[in-house]
PDB file of N, CA and C in Angstrom:
ATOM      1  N   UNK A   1       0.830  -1.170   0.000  1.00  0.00           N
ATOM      2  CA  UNK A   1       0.000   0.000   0.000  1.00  0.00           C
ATOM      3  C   UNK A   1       0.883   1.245   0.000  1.00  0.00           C
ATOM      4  N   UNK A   2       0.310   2.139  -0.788  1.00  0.00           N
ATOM      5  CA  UNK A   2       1.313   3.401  -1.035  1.00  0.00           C
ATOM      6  C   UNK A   2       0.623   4.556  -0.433  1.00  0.00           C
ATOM      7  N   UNK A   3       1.622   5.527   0.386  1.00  0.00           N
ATOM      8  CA  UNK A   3       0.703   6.718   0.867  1.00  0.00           C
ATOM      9  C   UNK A   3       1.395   7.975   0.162  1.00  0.00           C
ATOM     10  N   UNK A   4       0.236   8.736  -0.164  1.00  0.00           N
ATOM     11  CA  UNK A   4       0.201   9.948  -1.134  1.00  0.00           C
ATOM     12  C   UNK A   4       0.503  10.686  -0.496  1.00  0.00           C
ATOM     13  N   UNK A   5       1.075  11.468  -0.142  1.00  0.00           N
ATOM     14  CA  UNK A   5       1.562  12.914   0.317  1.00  0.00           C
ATOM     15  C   UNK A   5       1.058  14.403  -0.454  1.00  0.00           C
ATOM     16  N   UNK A   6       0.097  15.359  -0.411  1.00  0.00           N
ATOM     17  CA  UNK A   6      -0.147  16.055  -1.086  1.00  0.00           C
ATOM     18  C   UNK A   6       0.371  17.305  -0.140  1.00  0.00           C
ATOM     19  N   UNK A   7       1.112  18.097  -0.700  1.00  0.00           N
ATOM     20  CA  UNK A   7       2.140  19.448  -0.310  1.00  0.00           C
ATOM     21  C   UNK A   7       1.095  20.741  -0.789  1.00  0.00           C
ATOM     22  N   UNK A   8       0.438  21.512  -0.370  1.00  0.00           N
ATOM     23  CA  UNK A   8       0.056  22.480  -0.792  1.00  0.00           C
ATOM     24  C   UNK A   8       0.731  23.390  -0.502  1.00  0.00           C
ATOM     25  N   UNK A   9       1.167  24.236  -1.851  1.00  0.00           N
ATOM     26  CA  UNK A   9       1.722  25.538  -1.663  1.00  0.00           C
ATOM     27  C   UNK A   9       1.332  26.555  -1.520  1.00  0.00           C
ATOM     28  N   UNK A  10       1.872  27.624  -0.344  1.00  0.00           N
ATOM     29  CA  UNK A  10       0.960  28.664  -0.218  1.00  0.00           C
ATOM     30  C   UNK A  10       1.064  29.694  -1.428  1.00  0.00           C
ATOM     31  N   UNK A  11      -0.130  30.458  -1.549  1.00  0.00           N
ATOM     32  CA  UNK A  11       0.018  31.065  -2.941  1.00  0.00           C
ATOM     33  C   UNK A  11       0.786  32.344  -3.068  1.00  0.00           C
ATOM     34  N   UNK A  12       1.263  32.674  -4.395  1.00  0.00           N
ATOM     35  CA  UNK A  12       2.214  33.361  -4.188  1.00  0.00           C
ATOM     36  C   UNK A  12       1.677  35.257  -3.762  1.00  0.00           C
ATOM     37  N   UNK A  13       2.788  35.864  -3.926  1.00  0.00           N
ATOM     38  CA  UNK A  13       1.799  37.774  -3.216  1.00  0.00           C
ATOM     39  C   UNK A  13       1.137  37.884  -4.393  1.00  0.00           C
ATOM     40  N   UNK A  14       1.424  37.864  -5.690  1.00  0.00           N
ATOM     41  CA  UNK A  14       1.115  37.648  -6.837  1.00  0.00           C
ATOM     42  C   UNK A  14      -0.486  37.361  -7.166  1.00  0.00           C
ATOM     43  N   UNK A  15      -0.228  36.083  -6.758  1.00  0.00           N
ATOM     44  CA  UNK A  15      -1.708  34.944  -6.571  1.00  0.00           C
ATOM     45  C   UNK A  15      -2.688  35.689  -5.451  1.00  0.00           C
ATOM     46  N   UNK A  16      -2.477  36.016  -4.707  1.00  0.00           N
ATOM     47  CA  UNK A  16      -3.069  36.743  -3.386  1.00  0.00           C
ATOM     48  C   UNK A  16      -3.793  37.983  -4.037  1.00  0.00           C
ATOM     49  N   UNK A  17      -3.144  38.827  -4.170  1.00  0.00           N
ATOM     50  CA  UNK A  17      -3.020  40.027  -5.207  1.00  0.00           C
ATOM     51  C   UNK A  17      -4.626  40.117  -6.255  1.00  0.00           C
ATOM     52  N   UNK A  18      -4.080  39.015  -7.148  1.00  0.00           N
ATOM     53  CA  UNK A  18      -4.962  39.108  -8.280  1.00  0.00           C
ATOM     54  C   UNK A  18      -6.587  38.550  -7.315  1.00  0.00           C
ATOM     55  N   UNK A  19      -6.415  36.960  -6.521  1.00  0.00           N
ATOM     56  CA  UNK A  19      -7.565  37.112  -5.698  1.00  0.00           C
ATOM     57  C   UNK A  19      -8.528  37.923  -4.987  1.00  0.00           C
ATOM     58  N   UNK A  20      -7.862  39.194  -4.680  1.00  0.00           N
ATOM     59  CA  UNK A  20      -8.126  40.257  -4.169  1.00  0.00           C
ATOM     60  C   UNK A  20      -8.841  40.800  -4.849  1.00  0.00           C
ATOM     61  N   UNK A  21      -8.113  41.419  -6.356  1.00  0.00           N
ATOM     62  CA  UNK A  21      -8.326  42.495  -7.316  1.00  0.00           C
ATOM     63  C   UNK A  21      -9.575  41.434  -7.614  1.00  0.00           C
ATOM     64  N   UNK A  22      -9.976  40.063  -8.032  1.00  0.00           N
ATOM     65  CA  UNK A  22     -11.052  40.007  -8.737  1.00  0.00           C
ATOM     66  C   UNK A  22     -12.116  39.892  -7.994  1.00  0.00           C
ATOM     67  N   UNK A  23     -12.183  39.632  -6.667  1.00  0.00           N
ATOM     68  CA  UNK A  23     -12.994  39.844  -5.664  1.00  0.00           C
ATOM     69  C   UNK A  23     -14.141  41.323  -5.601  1.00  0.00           C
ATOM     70  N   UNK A  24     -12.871  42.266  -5.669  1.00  0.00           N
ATOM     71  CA  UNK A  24     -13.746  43.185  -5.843  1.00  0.00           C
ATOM     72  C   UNK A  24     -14.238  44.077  -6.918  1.00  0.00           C
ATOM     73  N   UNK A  25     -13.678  43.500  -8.118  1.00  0.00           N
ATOM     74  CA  UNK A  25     -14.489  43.385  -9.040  1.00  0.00           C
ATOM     75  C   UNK A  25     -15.332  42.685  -9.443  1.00  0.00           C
ATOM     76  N   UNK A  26     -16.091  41.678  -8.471  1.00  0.00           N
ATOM     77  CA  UNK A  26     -17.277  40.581  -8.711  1.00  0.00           C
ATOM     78  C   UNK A  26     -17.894  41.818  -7.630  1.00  0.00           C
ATOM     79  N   UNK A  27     -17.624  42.537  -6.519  1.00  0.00           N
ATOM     80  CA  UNK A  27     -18.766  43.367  -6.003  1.00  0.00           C
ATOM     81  C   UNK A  27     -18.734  44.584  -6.363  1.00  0.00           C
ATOM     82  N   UNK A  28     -18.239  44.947  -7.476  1.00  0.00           N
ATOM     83  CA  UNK A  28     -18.354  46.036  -8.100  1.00  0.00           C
ATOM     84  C   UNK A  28     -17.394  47.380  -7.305  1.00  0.00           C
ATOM     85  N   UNK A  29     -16.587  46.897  -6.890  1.00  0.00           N
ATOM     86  CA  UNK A  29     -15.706  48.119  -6.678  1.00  0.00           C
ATOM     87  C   UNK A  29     -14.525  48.183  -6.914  1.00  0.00           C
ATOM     88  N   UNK A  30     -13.872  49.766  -7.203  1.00  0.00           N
ATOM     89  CA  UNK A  30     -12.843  50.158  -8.081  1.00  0.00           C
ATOM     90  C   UNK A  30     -11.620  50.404  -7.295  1.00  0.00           C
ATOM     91  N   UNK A  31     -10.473  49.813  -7.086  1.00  0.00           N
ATOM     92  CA  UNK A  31      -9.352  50.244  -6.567  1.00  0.00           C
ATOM     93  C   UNK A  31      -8.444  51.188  -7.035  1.00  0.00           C
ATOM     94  N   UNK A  32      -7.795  52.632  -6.589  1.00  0.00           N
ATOM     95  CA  UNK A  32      -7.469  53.546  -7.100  1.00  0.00           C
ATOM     96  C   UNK A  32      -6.703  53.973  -6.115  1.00  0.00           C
ATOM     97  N   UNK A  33      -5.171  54.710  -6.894  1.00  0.00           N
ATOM     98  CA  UNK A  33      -4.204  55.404  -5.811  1.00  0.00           C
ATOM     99  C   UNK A  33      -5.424  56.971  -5.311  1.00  0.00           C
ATOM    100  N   UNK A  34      -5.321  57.528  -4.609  1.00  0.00           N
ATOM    101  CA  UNK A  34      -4.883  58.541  -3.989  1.00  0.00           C
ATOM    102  C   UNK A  34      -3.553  59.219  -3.130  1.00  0.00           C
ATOM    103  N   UNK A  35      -3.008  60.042  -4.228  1.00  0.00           N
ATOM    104  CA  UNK A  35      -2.025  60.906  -3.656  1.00  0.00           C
ATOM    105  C   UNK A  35      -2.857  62.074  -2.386  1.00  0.00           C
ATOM    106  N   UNK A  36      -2.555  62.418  -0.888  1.00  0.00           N
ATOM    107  CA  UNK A  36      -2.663  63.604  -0.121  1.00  0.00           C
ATOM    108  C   UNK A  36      -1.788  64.291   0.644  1.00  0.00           C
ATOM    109  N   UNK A  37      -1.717  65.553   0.622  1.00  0.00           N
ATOM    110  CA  UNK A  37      -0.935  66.182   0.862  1.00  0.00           C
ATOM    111  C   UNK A  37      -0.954  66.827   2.657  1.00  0.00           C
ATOM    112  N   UNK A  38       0.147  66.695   3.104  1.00  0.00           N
ATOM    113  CA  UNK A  38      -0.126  66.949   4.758  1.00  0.00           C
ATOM    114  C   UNK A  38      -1.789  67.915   4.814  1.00  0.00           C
ATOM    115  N   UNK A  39      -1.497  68.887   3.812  1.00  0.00           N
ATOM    116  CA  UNK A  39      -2.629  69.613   4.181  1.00  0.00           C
ATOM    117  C   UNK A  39      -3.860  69.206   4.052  1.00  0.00           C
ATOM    118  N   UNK A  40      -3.929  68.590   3.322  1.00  0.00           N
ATOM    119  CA  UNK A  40      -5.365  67.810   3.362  1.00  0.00           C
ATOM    120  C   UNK A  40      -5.433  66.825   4.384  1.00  0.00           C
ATOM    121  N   UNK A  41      -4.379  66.356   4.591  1.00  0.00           N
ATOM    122  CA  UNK A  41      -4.671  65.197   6.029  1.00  0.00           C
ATOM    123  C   UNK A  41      -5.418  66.156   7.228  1.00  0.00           C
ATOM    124  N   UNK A  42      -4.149  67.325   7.294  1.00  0.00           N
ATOM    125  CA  UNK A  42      -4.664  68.533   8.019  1.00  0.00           C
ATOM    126  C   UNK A  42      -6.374  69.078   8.010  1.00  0.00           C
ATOM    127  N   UNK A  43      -6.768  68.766   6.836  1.00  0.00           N
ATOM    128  CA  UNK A  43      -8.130  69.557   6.589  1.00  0.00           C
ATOM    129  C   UNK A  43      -9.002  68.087   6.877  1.00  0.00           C
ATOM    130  N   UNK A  44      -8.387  66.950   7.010  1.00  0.00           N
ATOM    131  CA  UNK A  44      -9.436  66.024   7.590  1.00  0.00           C
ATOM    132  C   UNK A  44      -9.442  66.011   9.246  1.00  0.00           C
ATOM    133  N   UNK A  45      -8.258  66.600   9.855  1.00  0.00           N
ATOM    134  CA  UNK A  45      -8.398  66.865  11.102  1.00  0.00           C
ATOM    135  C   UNK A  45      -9.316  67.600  11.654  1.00  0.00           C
ATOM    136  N   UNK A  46      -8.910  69.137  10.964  1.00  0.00           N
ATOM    137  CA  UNK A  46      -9.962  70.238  11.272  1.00  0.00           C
ATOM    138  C   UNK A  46     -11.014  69.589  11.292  1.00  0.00           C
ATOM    139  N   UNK A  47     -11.622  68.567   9.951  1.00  0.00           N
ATOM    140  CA  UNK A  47     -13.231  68.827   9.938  1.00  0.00           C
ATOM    141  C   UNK A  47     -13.693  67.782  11.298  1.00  0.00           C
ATOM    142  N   UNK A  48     -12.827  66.973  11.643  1.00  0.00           N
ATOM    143  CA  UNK A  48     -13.168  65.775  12.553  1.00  0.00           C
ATOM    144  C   UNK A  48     -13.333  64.534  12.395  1.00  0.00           C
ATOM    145  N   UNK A  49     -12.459  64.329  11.123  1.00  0.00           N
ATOM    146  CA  UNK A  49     -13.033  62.851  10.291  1.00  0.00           C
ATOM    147  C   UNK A  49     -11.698  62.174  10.300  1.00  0.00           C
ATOM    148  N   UNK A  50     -11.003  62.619  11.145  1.00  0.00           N
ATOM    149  CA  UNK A  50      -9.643  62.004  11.135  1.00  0.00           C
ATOM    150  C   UNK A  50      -8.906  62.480  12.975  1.00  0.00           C
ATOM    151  N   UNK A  51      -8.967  61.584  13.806  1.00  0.00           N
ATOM    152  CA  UNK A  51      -8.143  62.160  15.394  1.00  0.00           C
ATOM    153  C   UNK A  51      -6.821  62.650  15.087  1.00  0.00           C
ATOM    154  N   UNK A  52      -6.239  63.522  15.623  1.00  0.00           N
ATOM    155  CA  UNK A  52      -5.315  64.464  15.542  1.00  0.00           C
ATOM    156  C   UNK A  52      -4.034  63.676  15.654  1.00  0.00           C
ATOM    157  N   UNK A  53      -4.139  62.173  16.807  1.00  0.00           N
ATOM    158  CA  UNK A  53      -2.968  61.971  16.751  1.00  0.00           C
ATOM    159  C   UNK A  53      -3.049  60.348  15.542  1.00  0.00           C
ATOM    160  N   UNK A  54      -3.688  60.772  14.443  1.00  0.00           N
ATOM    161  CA  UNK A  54      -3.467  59.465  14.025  1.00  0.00           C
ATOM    162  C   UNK A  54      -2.997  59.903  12.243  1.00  0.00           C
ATOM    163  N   UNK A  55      -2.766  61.014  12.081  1.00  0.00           N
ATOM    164  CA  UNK A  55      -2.480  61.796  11.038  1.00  0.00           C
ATOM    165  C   UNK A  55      -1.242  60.748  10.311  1.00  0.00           C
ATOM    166  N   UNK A  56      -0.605  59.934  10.845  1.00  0.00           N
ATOM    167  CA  UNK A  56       0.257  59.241  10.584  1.00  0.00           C
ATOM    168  C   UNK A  56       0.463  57.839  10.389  1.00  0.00           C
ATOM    169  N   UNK A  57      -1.347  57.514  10.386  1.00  0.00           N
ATOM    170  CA  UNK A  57      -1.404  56.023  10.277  1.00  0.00           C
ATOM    171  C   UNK A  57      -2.637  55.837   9.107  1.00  0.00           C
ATOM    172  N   UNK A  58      -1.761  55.165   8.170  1.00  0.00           N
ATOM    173  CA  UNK A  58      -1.804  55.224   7.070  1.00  0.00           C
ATOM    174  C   UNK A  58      -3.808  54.727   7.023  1.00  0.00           C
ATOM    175  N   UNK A  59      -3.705  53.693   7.484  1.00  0.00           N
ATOM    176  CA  UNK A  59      -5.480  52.926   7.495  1.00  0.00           C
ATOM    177  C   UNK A  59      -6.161  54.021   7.853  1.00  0.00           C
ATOM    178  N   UNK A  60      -5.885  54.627   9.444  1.00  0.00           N
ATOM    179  CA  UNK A  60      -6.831  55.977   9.518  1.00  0.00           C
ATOM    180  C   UNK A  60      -7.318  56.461   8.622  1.00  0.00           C
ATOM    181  N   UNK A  61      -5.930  56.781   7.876  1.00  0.00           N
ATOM    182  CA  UNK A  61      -6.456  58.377   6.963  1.00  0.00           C
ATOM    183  C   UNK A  61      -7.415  57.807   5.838  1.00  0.00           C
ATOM    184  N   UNK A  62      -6.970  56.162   5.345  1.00  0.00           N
ATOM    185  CA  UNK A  62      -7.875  56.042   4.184  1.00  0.00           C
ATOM    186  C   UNK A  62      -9.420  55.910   5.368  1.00  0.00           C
ATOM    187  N   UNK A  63     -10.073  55.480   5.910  1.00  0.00           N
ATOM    188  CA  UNK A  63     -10.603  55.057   6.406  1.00  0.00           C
ATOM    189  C   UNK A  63     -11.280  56.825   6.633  1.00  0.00           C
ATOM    190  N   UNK A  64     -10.671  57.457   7.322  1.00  0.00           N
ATOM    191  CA  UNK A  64     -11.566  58.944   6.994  1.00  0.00           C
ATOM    192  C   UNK A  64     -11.914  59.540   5.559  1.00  0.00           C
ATOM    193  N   UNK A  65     -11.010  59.278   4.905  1.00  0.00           N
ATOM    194  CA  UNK A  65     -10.893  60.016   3.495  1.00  0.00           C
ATOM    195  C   UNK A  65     -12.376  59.060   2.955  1.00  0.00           C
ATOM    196  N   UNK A  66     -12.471  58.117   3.016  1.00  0.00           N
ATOM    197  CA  UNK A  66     -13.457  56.968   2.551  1.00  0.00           C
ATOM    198  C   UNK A  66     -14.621  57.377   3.469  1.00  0.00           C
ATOM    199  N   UNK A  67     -14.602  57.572   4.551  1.00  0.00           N
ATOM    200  CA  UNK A  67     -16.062  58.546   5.147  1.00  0.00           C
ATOM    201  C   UNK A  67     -16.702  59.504   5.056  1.00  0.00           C
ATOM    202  N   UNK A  68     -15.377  60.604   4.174  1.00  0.00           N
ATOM    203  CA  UNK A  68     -15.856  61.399   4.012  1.00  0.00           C
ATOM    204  C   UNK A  68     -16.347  61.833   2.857  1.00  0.00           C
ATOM    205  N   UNK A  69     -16.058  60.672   1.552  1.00  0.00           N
ATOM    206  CA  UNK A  69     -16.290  60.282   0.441  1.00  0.00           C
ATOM    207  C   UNK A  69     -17.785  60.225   0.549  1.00  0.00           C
ATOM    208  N   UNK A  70     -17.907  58.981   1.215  1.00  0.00           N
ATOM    209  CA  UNK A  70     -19.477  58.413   1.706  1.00  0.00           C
ATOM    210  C   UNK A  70     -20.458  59.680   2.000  1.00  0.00           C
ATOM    211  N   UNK A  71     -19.873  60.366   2.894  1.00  0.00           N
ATOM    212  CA  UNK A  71     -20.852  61.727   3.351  1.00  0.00           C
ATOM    213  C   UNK A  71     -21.117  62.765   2.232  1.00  0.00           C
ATOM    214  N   UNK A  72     -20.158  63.000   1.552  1.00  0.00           N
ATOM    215  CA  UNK A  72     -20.245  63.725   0.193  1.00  0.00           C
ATOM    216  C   UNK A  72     -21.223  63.271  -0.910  1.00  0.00           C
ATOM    217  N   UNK A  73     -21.445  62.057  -1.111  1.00  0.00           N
ATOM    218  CA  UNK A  73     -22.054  61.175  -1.846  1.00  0.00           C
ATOM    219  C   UNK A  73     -23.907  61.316  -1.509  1.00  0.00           C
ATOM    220  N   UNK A  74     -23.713  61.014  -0.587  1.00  0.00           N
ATOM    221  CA  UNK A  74     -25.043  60.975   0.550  1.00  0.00           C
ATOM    222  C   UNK A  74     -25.962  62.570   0.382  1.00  0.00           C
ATOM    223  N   UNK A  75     -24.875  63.416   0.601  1.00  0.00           N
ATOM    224  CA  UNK A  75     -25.614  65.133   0.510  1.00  0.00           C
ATOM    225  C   UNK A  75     -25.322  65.375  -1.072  1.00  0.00           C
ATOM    226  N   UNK A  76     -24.895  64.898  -1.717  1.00  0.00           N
ATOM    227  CA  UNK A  76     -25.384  64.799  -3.051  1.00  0.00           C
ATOM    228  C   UNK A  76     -26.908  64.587  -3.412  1.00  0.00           C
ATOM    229  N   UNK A  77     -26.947  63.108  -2.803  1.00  0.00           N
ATOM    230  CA  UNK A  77     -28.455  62.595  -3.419  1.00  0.00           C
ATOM    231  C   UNK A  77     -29.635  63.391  -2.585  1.00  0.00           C
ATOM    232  N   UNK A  78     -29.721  63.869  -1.576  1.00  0.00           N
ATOM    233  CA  UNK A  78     -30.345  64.423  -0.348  1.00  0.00           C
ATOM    234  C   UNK A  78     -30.939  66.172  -1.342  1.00  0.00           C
TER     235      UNK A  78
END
């Protein structure tokens, strides 16, 4: 009797990557750089959509910038 050994390889950043990218293009959303400039990080402070001491962490800022996207969007349709 012979025993099979099956090795799965983990996939490569590559493979990960593209899983990602087609993911969210099956729910319909668009991945895109944004370049911002201190001052605009600055102007997400002022408005309150970003805590003062987090100006430097990178998820924050998308994570406000993306709320405040949402809110813009919203008083559009309104």
């Amino acid at each position: 009797m012979q025993t099979v050994v099956t090795v799965v390889q983990p996939a490569s950043h590559a493979a990960l990557r593209m899983r990602r990218f087609r993911e969210r293009r099956r729910q319909g959303k668009v991945c895109f750089l944004v370049e911002l400039d201190p001052r605009e990080i600055s102007g997400l402070v002022e408005l309150k959509w970003l805590p003062g001491g987090h100006r430097d962490d990178r998820a924050a800022v998308v994570n406000a910038f993306c709320r405040l996207v949402e809110r813009a969007r919203d008083a559009a349709r309104a």
